[in-house]
PDB file of N, CA and C in Angstrom:
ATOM      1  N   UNK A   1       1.926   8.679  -8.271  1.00  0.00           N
ATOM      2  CA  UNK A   1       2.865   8.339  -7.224  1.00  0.00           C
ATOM      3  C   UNK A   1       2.914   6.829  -6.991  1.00  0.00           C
ATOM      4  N   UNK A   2       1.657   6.342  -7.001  1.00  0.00           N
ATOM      5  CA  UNK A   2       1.772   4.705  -6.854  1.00  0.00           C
ATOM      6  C   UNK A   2       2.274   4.127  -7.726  1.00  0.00           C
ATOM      7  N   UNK A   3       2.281   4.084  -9.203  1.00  0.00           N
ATOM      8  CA  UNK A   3       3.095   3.490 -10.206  1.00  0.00           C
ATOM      9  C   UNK A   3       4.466   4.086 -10.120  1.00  0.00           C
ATOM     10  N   UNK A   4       5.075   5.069  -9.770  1.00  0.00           N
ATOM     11  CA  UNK A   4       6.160   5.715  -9.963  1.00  0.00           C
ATOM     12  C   UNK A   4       7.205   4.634  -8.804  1.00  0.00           C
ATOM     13  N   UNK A   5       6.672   4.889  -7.480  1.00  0.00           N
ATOM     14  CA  UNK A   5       6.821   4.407  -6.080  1.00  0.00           C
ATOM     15  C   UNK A   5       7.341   2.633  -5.815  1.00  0.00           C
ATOM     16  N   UNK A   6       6.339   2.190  -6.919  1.00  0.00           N
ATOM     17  CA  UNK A   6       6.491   0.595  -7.418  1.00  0.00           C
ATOM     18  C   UNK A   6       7.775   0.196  -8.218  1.00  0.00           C
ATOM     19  N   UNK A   7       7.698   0.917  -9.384  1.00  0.00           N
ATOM     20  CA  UNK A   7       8.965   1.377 -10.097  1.00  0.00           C
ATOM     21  C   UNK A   7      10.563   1.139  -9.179  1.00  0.00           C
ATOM     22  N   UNK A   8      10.404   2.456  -8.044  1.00  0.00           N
ATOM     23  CA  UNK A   8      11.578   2.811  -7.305  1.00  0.00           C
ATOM     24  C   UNK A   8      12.074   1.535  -6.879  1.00  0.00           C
ATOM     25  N   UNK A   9      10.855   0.759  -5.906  1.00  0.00           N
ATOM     26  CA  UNK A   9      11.366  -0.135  -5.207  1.00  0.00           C
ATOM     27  C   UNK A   9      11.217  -1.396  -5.515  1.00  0.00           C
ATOM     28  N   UNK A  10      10.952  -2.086  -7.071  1.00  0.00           N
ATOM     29  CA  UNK A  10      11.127  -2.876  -7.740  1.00  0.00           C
ATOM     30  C   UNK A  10      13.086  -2.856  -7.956  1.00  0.00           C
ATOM     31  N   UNK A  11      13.669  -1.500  -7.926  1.00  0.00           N
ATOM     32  CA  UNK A  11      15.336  -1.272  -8.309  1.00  0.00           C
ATOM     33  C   UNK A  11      15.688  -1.625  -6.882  1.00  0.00           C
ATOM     34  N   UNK A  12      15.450  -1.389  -5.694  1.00  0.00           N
ATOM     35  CA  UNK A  12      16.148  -1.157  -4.350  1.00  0.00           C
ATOM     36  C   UNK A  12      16.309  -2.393  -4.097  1.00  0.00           C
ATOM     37  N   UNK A  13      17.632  -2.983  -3.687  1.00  0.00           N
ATOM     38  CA  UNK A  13      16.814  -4.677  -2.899  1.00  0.00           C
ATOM     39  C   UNK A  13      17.262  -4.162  -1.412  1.00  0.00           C
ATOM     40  N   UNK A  14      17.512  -3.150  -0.749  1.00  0.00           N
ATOM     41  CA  UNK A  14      17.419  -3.095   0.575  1.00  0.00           C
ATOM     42  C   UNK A  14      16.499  -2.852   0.956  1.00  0.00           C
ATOM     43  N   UNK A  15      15.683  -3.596   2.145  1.00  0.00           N
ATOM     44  CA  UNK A  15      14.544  -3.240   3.044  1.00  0.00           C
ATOM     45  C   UNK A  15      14.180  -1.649   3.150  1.00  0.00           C
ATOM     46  N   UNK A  16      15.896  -1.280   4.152  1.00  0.00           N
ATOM     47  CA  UNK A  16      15.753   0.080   4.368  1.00  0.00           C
ATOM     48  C   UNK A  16      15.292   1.285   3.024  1.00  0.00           C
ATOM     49  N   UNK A  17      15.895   1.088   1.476  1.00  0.00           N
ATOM     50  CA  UNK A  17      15.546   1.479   0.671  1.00  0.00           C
ATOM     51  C   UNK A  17      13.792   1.725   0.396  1.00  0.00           C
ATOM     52  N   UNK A  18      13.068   0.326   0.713  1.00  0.00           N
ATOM     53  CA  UNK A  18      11.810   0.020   0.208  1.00  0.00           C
ATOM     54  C   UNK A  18      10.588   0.698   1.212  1.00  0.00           C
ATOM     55  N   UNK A  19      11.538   0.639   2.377  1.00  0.00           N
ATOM     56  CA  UNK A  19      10.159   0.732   3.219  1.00  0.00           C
ATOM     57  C   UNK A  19       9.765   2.699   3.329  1.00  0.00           C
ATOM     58  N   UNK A  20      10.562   3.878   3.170  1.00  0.00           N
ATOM     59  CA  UNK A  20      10.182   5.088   3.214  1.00  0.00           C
ATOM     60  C   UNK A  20       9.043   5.385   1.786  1.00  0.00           C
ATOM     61  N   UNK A  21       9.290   4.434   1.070  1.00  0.00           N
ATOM     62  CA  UNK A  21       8.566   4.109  -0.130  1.00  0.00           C
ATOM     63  C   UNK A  21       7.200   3.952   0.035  1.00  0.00           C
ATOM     64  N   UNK A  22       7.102   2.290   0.494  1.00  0.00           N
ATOM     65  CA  UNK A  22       6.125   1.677   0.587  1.00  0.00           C
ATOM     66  C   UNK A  22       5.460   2.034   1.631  1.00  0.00           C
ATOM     67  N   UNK A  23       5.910   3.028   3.007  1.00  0.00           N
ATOM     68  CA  UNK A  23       4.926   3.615   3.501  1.00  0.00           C
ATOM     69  C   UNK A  23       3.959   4.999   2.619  1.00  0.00           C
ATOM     70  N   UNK A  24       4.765   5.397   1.448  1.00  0.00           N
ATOM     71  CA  UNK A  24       3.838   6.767   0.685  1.00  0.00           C
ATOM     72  C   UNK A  24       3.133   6.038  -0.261  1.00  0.00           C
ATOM     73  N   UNK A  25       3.330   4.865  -0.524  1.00  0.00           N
ATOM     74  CA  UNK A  25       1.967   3.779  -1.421  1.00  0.00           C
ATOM     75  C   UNK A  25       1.047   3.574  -0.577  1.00  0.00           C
ATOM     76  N   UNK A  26       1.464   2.924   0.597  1.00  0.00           N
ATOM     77  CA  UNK A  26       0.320   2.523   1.528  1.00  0.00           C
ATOM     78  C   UNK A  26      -0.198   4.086   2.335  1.00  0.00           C
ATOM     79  N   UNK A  27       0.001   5.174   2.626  1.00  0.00           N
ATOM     80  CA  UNK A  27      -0.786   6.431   2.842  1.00  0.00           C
ATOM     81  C   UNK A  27      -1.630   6.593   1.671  1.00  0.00           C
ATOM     82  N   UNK A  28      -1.067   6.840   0.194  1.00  0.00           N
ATOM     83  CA  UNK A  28      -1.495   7.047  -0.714  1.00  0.00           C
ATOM     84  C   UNK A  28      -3.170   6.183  -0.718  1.00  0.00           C
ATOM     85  N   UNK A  29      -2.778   4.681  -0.993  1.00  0.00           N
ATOM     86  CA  UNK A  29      -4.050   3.966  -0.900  1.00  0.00           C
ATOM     87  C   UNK A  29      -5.286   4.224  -0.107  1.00  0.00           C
ATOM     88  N   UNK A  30      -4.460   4.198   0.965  1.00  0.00           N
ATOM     89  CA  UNK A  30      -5.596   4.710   2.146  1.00  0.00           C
ATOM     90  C   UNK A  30      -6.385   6.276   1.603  1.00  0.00           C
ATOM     91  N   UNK A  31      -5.603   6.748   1.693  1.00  0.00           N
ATOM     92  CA  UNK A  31      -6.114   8.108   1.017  1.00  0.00           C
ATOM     93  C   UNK A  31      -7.510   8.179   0.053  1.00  0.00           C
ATOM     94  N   UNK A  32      -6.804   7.381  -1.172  1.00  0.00           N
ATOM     95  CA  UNK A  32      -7.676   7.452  -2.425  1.00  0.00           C
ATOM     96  C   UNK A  32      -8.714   6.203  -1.238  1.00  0.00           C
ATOM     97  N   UNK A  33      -8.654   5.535  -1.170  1.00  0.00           N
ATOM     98  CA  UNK A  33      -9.938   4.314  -0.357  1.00  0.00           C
ATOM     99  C   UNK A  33     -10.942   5.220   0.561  1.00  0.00           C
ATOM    100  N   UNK A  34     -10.346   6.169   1.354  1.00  0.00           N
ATOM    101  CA  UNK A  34     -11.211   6.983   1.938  1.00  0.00           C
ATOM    102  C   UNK A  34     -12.199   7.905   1.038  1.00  0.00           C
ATOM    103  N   UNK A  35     -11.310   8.882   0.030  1.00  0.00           N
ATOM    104  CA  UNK A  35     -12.022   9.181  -0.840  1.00  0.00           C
ATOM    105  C   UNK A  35     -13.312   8.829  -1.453  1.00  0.00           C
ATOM    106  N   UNK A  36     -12.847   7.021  -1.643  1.00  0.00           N
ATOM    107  CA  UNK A  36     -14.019   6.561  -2.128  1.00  0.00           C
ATOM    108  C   UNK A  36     -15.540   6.134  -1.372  1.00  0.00           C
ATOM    109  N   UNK A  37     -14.830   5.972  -0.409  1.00  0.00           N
ATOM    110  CA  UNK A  37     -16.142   6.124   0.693  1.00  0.00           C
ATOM    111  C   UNK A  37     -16.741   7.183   1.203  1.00  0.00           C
ATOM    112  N   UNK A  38     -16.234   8.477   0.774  1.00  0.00           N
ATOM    113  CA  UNK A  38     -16.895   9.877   1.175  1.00  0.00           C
ATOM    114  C   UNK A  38     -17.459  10.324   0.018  1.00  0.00           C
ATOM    115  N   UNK A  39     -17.356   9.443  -0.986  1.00  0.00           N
ATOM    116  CA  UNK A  39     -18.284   9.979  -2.154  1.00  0.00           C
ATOM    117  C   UNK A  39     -18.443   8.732  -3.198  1.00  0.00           C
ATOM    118  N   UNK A  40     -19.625   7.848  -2.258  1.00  0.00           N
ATOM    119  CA  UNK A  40     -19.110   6.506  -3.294  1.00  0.00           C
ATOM    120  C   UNK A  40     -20.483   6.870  -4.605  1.00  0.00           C
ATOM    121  N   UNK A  41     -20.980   7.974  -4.704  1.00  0.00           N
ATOM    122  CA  UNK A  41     -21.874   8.573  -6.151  1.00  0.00           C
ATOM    123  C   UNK A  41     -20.796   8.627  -7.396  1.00  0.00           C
ATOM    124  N   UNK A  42     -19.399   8.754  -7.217  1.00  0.00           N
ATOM    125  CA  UNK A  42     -18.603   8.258  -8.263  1.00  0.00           C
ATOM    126  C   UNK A  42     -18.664   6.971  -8.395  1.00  0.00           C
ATOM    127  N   UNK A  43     -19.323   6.117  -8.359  1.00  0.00           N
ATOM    128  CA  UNK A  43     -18.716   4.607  -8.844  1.00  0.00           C
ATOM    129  C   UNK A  43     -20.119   4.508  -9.629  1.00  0.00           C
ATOM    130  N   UNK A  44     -20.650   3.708 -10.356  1.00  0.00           N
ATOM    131  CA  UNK A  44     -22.110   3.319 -10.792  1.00  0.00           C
ATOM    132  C   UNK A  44     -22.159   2.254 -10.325  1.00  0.00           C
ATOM    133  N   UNK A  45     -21.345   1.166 -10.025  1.00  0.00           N
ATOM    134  CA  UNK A  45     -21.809  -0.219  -9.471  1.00  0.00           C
ATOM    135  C   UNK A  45     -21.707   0.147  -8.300  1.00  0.00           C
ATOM    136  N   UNK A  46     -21.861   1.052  -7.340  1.00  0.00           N
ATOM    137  CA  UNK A  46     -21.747   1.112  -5.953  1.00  0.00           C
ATOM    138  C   UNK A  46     -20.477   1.048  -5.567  1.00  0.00           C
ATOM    139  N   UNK A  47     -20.143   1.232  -4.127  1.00  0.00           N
ATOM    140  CA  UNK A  47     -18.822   1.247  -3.474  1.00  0.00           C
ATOM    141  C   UNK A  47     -17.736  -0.202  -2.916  1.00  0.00           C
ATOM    142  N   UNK A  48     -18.854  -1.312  -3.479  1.00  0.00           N
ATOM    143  CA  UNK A  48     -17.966  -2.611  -3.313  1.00  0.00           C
ATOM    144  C   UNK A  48     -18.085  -3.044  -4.621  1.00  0.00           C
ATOM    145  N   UNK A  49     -16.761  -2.454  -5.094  1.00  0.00           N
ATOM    146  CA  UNK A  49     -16.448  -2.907  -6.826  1.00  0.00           C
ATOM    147  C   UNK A  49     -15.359  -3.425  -6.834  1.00  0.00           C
ATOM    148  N   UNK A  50     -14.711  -3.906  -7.959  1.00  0.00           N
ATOM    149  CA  UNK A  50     -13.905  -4.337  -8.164  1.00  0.00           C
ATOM    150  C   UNK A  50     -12.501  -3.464  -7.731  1.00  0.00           C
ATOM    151  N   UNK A  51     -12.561  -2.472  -8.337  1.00  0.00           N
ATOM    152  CA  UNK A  51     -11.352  -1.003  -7.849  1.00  0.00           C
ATOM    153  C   UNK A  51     -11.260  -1.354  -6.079  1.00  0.00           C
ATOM    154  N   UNK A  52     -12.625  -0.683  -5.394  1.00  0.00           N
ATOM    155  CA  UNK A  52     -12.416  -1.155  -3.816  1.00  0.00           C
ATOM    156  C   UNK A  52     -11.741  -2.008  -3.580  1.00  0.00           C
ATOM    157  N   UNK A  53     -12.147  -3.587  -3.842  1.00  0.00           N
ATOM    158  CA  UNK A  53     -11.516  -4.763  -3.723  1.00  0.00           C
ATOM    159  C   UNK A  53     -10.047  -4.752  -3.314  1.00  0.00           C
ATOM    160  N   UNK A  54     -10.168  -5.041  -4.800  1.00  0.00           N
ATOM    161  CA  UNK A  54      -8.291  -4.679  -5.420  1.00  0.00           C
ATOM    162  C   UNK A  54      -7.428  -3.353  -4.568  1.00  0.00           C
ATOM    163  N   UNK A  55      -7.708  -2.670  -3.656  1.00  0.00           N
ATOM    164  CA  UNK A  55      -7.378  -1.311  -2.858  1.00  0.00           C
ATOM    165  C   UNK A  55      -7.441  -1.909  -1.371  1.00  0.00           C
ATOM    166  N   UNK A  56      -8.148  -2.872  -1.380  1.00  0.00           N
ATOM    167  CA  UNK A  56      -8.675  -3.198  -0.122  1.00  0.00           C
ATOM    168  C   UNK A  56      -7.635  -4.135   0.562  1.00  0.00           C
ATOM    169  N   UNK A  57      -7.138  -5.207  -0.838  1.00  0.00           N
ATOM    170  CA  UNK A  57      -6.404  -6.617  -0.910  1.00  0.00           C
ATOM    171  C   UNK A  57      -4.846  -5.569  -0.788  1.00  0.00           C
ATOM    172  N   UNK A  58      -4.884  -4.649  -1.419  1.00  0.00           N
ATOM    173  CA  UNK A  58      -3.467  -4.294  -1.531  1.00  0.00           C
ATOM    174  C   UNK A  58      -3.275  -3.991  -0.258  1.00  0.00           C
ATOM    175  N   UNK A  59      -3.738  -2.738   0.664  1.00  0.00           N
ATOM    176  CA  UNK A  59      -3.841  -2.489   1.403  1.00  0.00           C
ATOM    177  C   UNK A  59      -3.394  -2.991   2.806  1.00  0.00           C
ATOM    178  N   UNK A  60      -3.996  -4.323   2.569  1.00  0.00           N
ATOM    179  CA  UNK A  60      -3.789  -5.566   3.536  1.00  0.00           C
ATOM    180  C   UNK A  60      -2.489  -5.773   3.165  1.00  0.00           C
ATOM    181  N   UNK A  61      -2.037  -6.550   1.883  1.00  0.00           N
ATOM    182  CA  UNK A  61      -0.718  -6.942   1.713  1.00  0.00           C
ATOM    183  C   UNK A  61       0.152  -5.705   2.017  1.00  0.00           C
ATOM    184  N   UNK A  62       0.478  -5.054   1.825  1.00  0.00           N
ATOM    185  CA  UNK A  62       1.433  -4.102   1.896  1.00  0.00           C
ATOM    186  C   UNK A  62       1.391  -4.165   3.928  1.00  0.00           C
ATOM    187  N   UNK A  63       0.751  -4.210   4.562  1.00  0.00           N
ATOM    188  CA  UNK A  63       0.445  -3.758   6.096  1.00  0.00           C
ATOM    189  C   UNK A  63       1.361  -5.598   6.483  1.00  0.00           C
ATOM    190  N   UNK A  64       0.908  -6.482   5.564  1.00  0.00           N
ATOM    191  CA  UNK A  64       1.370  -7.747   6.193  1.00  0.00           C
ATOM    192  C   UNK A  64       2.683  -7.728   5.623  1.00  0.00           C
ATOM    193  N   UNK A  65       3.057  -7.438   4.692  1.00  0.00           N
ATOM    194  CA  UNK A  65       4.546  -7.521   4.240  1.00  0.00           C
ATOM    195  C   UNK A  65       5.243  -6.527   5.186  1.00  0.00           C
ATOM    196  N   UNK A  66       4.702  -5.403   5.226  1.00  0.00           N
ATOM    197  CA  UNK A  66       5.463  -4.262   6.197  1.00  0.00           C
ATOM    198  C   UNK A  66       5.945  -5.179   7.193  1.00  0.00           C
ATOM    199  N   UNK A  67       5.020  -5.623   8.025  1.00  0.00           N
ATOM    200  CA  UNK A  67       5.235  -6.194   9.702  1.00  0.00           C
ATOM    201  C   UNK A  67       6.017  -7.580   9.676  1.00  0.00           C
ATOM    202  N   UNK A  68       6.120  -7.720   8.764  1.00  0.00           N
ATOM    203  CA  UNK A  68       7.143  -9.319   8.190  1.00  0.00           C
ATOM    204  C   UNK A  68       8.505  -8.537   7.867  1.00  0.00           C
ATOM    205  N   UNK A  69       8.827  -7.473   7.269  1.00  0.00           N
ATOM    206  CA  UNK A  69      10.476  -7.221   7.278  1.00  0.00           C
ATOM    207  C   UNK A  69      10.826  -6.234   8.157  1.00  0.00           C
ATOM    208  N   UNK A  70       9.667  -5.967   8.838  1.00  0.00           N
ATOM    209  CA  UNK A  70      10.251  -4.972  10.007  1.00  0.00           C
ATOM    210  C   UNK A  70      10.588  -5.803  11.044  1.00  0.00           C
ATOM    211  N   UNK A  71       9.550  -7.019  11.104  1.00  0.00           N
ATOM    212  CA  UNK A  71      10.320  -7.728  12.692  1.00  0.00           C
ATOM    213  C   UNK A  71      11.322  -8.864  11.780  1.00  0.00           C
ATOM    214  N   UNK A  72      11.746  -9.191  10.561  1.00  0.00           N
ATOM    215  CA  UNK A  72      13.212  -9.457  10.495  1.00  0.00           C
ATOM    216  C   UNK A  72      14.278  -8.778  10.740  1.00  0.00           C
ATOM    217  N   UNK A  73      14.341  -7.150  10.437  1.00  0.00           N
ATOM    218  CA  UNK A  73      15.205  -6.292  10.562  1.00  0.00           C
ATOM    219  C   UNK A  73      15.452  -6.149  12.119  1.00  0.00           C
ATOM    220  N   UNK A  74      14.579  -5.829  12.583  1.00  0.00           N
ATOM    221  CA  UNK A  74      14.638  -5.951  14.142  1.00  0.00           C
ATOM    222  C   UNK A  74      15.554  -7.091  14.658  1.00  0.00           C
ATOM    223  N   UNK A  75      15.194  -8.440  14.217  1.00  0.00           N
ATOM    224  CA  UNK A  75      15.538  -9.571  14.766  1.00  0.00           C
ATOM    225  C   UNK A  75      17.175  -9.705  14.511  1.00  0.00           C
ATOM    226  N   UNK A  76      17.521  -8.952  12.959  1.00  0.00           N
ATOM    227  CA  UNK A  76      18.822  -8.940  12.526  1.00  0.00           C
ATOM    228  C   UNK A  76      19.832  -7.884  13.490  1.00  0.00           C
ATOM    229  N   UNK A  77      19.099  -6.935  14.429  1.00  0.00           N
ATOM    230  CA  UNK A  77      19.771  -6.006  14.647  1.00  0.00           C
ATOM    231  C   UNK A  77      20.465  -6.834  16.009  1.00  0.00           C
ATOM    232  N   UNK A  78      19.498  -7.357  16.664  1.00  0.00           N
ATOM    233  CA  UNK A  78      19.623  -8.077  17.805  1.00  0.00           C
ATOM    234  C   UNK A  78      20.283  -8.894  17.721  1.00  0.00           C
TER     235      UNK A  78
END
């Protein structure tokens, strides 16, 4: 779903297009990130690896990009 999802809204250039999207990437992440902390005996280097990281960083970006075109859209409506 996350590569598929990226795909979609790499084609969309409307906000409104991107964002029903990029909220089922960013659930998704969260999802699998929780996962990994309820069973971090899957990893061998422990639970702050590189994968975490990189889940962690996305995570963030996607939450800061969200709140950056939602209060433009807002601002446009007004």
């Amino acid at each position: 779903m996350i590569g598929t999802g990226a795909v979609m809204i790499s084609l969309d250039p409307r906000w409104t297009g991107w964002r029903a999207i990029l909220e089922g990437i960013f659930i998704a992440y969260c999802l699998i990130f929780l996962a990994a902390f309820m069973n971090p005996a899957d990893f061998k280097t422990g639970i702050f690896n590189w994968y975490t990281m990189l889940m962690a960083a996305m995570l963030i970006a996607i939450f800061v990009f969200y709140g950056i075109m939602e209060s433009r859209r807002r601002k446009e409506i007004k």
